[in-house]
N, C-alpha and C. Protein backbone atom coordinates (compact mmCIF):
# COMPACT_ATOMS: atom_id res chain seq x y z
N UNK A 1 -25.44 -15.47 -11.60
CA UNK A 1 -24.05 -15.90 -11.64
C UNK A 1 -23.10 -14.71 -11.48
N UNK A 2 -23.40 -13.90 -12.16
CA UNK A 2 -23.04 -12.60 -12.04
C UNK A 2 -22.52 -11.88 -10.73
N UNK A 3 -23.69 -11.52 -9.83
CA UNK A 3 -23.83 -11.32 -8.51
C UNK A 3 -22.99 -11.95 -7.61
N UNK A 4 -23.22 -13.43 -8.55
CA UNK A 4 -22.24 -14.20 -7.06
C UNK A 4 -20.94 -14.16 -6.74
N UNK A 5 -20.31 -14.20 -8.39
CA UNK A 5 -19.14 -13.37 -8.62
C UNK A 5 -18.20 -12.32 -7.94
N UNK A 6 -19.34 -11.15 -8.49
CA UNK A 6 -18.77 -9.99 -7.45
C UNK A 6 -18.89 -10.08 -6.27
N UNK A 7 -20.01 -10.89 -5.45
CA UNK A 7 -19.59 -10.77 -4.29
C UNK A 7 -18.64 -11.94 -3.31
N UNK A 8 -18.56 -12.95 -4.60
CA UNK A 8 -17.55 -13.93 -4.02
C UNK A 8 -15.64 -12.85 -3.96
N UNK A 9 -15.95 -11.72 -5.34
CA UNK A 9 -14.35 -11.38 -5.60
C UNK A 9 -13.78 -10.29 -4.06
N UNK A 10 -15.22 -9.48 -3.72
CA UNK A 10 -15.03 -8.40 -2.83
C UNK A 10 -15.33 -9.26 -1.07
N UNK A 11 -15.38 -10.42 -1.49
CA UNK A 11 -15.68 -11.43 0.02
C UNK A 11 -14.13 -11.63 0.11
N UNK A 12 -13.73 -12.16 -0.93
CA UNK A 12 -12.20 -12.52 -0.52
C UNK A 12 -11.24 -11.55 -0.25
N UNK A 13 -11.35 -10.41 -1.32
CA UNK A 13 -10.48 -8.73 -0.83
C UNK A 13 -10.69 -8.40 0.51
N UNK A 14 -11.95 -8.56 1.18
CA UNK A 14 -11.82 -8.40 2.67
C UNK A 14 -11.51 -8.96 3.68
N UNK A 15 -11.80 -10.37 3.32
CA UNK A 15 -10.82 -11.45 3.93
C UNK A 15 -9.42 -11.56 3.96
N UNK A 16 -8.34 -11.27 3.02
CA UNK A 16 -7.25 -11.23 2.47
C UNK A 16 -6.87 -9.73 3.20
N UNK A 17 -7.96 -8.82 3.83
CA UNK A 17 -7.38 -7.48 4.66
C UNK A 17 -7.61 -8.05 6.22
N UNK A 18 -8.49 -8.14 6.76
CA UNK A 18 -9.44 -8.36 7.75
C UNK A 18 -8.71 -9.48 8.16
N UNK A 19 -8.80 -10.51 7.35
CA UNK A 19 -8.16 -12.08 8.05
C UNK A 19 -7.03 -11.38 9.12
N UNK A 20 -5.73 -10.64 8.68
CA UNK A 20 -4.67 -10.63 9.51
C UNK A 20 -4.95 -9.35 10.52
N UNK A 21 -5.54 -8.36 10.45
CA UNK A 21 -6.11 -7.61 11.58
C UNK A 21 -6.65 -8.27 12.67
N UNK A 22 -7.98 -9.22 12.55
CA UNK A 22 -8.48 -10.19 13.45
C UNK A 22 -6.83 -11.04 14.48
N UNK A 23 -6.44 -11.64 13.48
CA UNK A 23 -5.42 -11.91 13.97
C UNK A 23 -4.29 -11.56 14.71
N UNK A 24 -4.00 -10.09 14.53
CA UNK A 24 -3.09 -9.01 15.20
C UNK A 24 -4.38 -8.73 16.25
N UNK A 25 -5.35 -8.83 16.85
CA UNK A 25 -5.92 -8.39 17.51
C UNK A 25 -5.91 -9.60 18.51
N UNK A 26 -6.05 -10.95 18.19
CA UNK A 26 -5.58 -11.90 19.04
C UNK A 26 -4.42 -12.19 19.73
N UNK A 27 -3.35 -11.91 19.03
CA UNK A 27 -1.94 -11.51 19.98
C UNK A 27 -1.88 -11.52 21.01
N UNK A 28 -1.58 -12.56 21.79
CA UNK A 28 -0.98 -12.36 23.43
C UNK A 28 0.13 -10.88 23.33
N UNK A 29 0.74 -10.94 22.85
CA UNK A 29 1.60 -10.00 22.78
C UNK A 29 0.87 -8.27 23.06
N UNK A 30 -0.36 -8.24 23.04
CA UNK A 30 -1.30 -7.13 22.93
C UNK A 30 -1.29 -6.72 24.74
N UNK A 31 -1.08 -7.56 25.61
CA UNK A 31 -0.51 -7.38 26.87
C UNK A 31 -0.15 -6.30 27.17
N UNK A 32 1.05 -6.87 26.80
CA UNK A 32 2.19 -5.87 26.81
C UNK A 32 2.09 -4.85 26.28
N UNK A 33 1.79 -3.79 25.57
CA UNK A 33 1.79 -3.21 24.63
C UNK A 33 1.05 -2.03 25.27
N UNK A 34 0.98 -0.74 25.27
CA UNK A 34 0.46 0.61 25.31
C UNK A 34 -0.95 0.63 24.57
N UNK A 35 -2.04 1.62 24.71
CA UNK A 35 -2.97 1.84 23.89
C UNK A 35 -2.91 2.83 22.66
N UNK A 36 -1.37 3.74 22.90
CA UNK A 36 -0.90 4.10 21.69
C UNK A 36 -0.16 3.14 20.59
N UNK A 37 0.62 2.47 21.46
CA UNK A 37 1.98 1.60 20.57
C UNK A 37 0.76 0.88 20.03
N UNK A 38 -0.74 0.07 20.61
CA UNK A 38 -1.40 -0.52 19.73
C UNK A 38 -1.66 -0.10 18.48
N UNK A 39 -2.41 1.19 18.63
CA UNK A 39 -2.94 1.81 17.66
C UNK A 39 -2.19 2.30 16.71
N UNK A 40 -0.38 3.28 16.82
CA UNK A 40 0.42 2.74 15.86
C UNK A 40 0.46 1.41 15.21
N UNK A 41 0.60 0.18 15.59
CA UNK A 41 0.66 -0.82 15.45
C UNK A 41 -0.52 -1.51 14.05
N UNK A 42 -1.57 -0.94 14.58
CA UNK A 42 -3.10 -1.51 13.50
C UNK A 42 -2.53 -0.36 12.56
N UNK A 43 -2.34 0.91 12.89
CA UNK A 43 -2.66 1.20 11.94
C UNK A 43 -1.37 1.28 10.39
N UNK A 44 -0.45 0.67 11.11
CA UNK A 44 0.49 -0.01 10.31
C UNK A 44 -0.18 -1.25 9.31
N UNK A 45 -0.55 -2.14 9.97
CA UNK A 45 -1.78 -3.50 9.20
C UNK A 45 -2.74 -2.64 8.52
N UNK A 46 -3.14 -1.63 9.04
CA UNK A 46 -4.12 -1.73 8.07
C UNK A 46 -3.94 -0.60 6.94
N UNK A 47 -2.67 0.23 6.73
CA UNK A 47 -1.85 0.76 5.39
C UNK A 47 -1.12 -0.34 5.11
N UNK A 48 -1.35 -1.24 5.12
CA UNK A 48 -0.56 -2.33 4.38
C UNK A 48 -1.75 -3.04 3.84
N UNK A 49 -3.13 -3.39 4.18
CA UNK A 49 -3.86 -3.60 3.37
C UNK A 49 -4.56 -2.89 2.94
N UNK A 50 -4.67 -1.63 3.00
CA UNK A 50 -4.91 -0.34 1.73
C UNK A 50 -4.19 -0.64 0.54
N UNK A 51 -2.83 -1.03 0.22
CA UNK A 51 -2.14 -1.21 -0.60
C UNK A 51 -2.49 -1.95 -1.73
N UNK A 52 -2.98 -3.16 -1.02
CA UNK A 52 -3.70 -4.50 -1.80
C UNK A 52 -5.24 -3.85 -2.61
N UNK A 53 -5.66 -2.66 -1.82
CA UNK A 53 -6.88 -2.24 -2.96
C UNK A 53 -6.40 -1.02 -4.20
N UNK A 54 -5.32 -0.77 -3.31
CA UNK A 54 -4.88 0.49 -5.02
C UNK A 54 -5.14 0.37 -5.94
N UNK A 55 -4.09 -0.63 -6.50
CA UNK A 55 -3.68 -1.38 -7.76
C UNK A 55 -5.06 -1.82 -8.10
N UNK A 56 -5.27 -2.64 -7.50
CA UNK A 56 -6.40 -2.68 -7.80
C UNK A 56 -8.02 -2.16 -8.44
N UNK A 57 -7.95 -0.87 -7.63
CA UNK A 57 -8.98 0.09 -7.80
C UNK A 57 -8.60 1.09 -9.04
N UNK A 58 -7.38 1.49 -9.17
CA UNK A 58 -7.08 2.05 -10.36
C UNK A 58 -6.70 1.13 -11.65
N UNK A 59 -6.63 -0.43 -11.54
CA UNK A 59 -6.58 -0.73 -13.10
C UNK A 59 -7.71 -1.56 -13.43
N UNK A 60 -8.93 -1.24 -12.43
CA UNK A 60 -10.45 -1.86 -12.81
C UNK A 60 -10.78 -2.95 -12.21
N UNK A 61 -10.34 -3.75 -11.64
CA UNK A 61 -9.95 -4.80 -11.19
C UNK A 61 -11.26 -5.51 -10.51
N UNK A 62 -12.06 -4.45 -9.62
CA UNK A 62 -12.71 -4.31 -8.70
C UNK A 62 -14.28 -4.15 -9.08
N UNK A 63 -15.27 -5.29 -9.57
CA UNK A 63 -16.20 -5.25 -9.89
C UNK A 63 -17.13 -4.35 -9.45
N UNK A 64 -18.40 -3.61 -10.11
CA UNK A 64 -19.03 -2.99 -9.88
C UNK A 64 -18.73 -1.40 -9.53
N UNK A 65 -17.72 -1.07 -9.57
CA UNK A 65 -17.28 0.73 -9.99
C UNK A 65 -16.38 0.87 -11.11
N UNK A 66 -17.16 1.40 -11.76
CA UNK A 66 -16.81 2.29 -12.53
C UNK A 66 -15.63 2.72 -12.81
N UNK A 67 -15.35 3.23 -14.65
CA UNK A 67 -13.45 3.91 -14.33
C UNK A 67 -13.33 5.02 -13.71
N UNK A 68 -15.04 6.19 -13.54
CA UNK A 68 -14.47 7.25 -12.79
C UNK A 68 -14.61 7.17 -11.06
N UNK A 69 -15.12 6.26 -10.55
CA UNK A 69 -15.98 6.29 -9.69
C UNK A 69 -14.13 4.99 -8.98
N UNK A 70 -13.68 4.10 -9.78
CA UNK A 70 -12.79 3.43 -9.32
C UNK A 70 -11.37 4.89 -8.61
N UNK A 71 -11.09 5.83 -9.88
CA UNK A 71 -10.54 6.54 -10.09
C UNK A 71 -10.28 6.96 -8.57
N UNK A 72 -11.89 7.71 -8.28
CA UNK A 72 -12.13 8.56 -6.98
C UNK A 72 -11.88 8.04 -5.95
N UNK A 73 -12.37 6.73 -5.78
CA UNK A 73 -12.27 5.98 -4.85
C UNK A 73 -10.21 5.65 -4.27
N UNK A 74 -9.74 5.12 -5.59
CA UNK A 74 -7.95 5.56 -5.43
C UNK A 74 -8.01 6.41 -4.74
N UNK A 75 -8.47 7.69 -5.03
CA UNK A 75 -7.91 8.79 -4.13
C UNK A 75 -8.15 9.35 -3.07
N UNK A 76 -9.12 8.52 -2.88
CA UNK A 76 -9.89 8.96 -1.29
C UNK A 76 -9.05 8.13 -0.48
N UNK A 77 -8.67 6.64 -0.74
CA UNK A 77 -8.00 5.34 0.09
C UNK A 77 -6.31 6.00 -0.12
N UNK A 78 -5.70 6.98 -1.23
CA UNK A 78 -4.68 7.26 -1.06
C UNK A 78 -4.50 8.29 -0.15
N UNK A 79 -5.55 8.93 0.17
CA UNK A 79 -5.95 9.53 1.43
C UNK A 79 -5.33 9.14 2.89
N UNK A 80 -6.66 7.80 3.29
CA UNK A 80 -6.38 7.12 4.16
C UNK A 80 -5.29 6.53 4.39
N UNK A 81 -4.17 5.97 3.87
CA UNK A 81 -3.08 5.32 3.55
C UNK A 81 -2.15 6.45 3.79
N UNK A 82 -2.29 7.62 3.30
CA UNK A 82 -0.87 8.65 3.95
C UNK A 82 -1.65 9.06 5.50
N UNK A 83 -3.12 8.69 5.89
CA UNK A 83 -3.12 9.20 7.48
C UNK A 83 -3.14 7.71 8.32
N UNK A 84 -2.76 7.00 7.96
CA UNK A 84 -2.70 6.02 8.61
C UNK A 84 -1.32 5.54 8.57
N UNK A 85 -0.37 6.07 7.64
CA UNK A 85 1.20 6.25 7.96
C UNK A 85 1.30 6.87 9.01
N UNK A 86 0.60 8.38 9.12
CA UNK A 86 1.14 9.37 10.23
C UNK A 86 0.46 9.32 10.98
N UNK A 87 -0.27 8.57 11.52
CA UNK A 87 -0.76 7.57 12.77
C UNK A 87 0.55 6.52 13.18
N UNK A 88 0.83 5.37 12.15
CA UNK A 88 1.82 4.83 13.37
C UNK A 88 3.02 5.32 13.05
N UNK A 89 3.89 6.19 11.97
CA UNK A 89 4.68 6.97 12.71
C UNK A 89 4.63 8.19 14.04
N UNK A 90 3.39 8.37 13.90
CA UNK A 90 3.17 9.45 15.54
C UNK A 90 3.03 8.97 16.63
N UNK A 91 2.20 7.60 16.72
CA UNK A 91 2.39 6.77 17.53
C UNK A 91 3.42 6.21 18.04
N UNK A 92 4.48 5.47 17.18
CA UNK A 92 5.55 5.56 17.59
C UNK A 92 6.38 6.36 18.06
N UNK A 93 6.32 7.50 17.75
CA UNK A 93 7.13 9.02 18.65
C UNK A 93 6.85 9.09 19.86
N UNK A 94 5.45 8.87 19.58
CA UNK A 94 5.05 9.20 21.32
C UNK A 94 5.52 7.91 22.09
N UNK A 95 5.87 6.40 22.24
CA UNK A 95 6.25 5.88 22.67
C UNK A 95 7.26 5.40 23.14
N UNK A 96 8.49 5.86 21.85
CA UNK A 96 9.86 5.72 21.89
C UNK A 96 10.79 6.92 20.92
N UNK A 97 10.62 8.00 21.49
CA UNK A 97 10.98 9.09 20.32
C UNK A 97 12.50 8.96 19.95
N UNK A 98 13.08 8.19 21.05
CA UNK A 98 14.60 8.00 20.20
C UNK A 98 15.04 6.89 19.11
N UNK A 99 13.84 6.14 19.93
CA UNK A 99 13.96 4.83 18.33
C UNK A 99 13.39 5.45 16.50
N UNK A 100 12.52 6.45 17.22
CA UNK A 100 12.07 6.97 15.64
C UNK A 100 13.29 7.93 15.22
N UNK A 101 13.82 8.43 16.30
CA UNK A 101 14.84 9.88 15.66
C UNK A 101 16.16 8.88 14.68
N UNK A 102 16.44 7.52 15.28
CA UNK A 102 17.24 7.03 14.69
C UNK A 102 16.56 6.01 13.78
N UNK A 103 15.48 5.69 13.39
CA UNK A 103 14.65 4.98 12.52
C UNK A 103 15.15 6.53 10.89
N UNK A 104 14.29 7.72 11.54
CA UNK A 104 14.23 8.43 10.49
C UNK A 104 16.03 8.93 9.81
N UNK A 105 16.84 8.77 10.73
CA UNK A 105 18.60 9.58 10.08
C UNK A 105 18.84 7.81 9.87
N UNK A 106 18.49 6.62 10.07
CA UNK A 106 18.69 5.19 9.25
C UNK A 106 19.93 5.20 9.85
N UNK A 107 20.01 5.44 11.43
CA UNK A 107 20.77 4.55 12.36
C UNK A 107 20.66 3.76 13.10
N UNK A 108 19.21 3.36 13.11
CA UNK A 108 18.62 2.08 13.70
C UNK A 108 18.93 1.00 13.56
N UNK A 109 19.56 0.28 14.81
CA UNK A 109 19.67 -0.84 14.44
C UNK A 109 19.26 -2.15 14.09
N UNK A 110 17.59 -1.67 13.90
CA UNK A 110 16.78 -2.72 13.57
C UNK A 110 16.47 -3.04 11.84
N UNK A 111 16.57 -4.31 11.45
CA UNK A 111 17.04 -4.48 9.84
C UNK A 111 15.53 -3.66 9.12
N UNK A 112 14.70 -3.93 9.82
CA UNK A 112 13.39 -3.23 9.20
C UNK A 112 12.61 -1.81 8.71
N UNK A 113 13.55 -1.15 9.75
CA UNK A 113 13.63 0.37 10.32
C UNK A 113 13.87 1.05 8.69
N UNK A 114 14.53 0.84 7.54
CA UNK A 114 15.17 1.25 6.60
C UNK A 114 13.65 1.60 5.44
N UNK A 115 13.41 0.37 5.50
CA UNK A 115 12.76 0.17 4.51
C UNK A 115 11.10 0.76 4.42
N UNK A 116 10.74 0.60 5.98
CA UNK A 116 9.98 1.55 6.26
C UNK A 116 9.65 3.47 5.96
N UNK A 117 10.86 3.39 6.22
CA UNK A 117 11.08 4.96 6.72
C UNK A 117 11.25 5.42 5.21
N UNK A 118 11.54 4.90 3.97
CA UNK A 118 11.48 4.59 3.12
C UNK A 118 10.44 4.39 1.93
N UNK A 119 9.28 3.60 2.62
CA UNK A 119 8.21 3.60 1.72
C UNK A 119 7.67 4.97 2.70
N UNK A 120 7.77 5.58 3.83
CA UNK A 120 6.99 6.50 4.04
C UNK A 120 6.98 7.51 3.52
N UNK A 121 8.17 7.71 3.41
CA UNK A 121 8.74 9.20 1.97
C UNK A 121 8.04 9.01 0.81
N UNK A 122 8.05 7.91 0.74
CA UNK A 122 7.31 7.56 -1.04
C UNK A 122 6.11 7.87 -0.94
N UNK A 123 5.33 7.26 -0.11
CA UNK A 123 3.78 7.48 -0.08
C UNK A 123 3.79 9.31 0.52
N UNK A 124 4.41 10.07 1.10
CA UNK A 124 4.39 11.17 1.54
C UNK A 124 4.77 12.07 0.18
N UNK A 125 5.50 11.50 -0.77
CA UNK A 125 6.16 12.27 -2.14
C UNK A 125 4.75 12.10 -3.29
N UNK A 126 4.78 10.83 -3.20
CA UNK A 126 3.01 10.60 -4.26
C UNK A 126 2.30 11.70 -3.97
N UNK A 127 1.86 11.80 -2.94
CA UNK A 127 0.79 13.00 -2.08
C UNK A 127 1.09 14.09 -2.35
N UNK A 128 2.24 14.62 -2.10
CA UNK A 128 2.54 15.77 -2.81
C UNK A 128 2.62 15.66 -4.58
N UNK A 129 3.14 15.33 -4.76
CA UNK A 129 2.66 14.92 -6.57
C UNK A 129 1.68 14.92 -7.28
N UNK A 130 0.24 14.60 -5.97
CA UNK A 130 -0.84 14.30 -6.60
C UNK A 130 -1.23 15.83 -6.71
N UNK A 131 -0.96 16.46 -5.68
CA UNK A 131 -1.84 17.84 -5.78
C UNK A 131 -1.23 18.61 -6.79
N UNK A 132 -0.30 18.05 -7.63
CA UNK A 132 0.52 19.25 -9.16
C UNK A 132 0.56 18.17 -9.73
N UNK A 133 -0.61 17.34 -9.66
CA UNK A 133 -0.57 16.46 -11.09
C UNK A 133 -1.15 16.92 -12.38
N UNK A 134 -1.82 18.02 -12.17
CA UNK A 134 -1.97 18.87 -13.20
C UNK A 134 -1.24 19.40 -14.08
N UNK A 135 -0.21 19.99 -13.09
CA UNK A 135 0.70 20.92 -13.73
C UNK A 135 1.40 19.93 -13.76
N UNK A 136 2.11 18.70 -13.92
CA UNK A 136 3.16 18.11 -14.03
C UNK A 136 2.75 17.22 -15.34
N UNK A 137 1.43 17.25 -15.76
CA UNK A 137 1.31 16.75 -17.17
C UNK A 137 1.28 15.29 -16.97
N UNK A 138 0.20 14.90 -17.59
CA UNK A 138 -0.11 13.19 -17.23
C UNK A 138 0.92 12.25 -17.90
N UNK A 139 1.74 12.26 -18.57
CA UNK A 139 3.06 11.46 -18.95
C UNK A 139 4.05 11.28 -17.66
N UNK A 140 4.30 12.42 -17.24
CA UNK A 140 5.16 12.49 -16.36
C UNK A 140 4.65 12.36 -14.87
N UNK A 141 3.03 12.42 -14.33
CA UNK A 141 2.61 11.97 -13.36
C UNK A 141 2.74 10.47 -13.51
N UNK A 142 2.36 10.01 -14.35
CA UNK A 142 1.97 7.90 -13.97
C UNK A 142 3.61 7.59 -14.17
N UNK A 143 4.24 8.49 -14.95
CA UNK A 143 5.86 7.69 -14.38
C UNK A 143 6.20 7.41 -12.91
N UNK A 144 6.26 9.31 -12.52
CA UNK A 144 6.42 9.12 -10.98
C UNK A 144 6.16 8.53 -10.43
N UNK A 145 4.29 8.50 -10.71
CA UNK A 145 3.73 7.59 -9.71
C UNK A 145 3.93 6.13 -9.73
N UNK A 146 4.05 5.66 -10.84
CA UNK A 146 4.42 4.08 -11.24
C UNK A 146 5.70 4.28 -10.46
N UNK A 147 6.93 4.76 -10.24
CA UNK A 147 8.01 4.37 -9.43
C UNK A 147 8.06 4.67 -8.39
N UNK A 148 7.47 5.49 -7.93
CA UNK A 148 7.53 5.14 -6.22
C UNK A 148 6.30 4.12 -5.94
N UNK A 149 5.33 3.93 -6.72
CA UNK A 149 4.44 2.87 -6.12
C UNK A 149 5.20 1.25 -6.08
N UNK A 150 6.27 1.35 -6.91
CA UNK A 150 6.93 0.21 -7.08
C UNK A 150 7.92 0.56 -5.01
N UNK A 151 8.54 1.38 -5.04
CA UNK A 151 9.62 1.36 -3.32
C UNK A 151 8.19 1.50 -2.66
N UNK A 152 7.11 1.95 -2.35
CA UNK A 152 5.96 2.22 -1.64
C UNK A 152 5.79 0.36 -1.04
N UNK A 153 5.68 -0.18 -2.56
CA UNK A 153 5.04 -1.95 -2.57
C UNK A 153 6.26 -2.77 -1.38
N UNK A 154 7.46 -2.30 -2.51
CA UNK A 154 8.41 -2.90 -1.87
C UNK A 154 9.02 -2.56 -0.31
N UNK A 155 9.07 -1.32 -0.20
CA UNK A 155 9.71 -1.08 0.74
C UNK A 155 8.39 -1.71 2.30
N UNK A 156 7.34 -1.25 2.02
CA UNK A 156 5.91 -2.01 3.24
C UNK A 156 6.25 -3.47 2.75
N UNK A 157 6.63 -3.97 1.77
CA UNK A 157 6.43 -5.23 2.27
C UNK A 157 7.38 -6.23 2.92
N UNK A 158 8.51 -5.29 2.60
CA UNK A 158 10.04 -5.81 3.97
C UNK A 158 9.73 -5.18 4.75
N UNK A 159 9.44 -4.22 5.23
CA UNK A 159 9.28 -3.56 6.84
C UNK A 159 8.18 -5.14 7.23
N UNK A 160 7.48 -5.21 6.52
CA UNK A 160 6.34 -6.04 7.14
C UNK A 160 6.63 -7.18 7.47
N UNK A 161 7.57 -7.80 6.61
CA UNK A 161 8.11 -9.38 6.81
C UNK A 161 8.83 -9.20 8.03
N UNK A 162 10.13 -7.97 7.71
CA UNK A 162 11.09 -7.74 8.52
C UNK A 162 10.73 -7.81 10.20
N UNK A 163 9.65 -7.36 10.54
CA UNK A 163 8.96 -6.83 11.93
C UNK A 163 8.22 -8.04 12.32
N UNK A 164 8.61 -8.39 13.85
CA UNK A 164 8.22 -9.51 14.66
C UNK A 164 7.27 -8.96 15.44
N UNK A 165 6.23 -8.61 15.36
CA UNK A 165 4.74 -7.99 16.16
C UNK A 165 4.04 -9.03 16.29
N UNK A 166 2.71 -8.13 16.32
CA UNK A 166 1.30 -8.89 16.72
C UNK A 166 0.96 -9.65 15.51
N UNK A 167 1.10 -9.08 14.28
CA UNK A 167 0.95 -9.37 13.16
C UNK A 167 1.11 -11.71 13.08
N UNK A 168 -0.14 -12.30 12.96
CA UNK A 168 0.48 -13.57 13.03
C UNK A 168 0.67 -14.18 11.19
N UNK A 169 1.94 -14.65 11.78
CA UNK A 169 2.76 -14.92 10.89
C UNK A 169 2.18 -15.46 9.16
N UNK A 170 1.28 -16.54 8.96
CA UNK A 170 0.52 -16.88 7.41
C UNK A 170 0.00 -15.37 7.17
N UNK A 171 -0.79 -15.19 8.08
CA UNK A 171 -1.91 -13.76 7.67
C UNK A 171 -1.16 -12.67 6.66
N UNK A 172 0.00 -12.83 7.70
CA UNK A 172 1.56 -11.68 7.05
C UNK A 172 2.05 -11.77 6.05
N UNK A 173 2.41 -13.31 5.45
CA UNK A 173 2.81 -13.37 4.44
C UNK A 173 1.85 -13.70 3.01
N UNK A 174 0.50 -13.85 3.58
CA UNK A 174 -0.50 -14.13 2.80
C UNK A 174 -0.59 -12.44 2.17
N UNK A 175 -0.83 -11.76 2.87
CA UNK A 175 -1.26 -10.49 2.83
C UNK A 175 -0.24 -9.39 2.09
N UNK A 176 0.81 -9.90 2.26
CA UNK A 176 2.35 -9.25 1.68
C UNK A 176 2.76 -10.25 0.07
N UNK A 177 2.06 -11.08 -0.02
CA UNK A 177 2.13 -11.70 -1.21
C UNK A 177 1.37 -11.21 -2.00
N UNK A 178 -0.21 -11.08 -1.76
CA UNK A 178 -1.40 -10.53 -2.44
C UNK A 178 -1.18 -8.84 -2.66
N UNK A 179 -0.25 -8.38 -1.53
CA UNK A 179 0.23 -7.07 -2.33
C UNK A 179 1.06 -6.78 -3.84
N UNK A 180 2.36 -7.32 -3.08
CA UNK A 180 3.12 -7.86 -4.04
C UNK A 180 2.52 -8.39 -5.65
N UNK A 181 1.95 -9.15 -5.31
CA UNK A 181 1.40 -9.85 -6.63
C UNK A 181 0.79 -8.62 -7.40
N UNK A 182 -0.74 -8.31 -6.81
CA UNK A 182 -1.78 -6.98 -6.75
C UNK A 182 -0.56 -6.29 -7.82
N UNK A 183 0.43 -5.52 -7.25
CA UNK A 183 0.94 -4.16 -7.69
C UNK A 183 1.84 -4.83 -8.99
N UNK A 184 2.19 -5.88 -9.13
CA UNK A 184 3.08 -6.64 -10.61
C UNK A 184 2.42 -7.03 -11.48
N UNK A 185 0.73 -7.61 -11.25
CA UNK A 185 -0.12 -7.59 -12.10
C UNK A 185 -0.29 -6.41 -12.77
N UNK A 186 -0.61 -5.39 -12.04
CA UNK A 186 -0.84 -3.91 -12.77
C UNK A 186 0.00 -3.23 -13.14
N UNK A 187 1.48 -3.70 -13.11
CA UNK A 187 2.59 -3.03 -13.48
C UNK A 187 2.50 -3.33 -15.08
N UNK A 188 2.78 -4.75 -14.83
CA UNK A 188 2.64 -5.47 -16.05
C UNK A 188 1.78 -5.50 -17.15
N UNK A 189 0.60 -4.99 -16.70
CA UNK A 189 -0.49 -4.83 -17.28
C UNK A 189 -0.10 -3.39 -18.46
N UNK A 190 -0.19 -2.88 -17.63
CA UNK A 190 0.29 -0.81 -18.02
C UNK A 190 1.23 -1.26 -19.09
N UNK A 191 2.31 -1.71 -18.69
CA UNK A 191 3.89 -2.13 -19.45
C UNK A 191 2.80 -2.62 -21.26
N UNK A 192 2.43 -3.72 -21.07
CA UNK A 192 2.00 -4.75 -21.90
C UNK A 192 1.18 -3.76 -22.68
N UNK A 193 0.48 -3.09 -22.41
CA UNK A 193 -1.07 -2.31 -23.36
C UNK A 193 -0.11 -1.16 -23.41
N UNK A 194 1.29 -0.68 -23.01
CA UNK A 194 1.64 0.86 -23.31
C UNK A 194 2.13 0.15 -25.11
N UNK A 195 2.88 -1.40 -24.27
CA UNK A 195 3.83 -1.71 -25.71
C UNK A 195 2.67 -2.01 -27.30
N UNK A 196 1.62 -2.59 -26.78
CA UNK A 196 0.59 -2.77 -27.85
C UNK A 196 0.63 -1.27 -28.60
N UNK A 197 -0.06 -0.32 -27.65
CA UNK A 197 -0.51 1.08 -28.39
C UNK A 197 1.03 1.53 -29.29
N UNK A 198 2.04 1.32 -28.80
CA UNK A 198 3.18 1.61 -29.59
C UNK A 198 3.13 0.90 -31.02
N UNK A 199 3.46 -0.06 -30.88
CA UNK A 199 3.19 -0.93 -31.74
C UNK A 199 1.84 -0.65 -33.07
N UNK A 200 0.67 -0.37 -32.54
CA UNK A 200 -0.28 -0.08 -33.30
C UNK A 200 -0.25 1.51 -33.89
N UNK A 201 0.46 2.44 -33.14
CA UNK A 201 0.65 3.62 -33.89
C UNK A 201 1.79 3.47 -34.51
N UNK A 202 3.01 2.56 -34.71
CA UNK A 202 3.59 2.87 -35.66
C UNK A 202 3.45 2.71 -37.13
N UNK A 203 2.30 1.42 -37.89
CA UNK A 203 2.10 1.86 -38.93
C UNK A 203 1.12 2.87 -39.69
N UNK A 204 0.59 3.48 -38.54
CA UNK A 204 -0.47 4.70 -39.04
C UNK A 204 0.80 5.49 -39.05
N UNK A 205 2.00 5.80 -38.02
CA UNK A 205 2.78 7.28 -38.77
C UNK A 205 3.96 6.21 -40.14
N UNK A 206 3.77 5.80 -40.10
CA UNK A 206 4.58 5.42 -41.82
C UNK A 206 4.02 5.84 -42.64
């Protein structure tokens, strides 16, 4: 029963990534399109379902690893997730370098352009954060990191709605919900067990 479990929970996490890739890969719209602008393109979908395993992987979520082994794994996929930003932001340069020059100074006139350019700083600021998370003292790392993972969630998941691509449309919002959700479960979670431990150390210091 056990077994079937975990592999019914990690059947659906890949489905819930995979489902809308398959789908962006069916796109008539793929025509048209460059073999760079593609590959920007996926690799936009598929840092957007990196997202959906974070949260995940760092608050246990994810049967069969471990808290240190979940831990590592976060940081290898937070890895992938800042090079698969600078994949389809490079991609995009190379295709239209004036739409990115005014994407990045947020004179674009596209409503999506903002929010993007936006979570990319965030996920580019985490990264740097992570490597002086030492020196920045673990109180003050999971703040940081808890608030930009909150504009990171939010900001990919309006670029994502916002943007009329290959991306087909349920897959998109299936996939941008299960983020969404993913990262408020574990917000909430953290929030809820910080307020317990408060709570339980205040009558030991009385």
């Amino acid at each position: 029963m056990r077994l079937a479990r975990v592999t019914l929970i990690w059947a659906l996490l890949a489905a819930a990534i995979c489902v809308p890739i398959a789908a962006a890969a069916a796109s008539p719209l793929l025509e048209w399109r460059g073999p760079v602008y593609i590959l920007a393109g996926f690799a936009g979908i598929i840092a957007l379902g990196l997202m959906l395993v974070q949260p995940l992987l760092i608050a246990g979520y994810l049967p069969g690893l471990s808290a240190y082994r979940g831990r590592r794994v976060h940081h290898w996929i937070g890895g992938a997730l800042v090079a698969m930003v600078v994949v389809h932001v490079a991609g995009l340069w190379i295709t239209s370098p004036p739409d990115m020059i005014d994407a990045l100074l947020f004179t674009s006139p596209t409503p999506f352009s903002p929010f993007g350019v936006i979570a990319m700083w965030a996920i580019f600021a985490v990264a740097l954060l992570a490597a002086f998370r030492r020196r920045l003292g673990l109180r003050t790392w999971r703040i940081a990191h808890m608030s930009l993972a909150v504009v990171i969630v939010v900001g990919s998941v309006v670029h994502g709605m916002l943007v009329e691509g290959t991306m087909e449309t349920m897959s998109k919002v299936a996939l941008c919900a299960l983020v969404l959700a993913a990262a408020m479960k574990v917000i909430a979670d953290v929030l809820l067990r910080k307020r317990a431990t408060s709570r339980a150390a205040s009558p030991a210091r009385q």
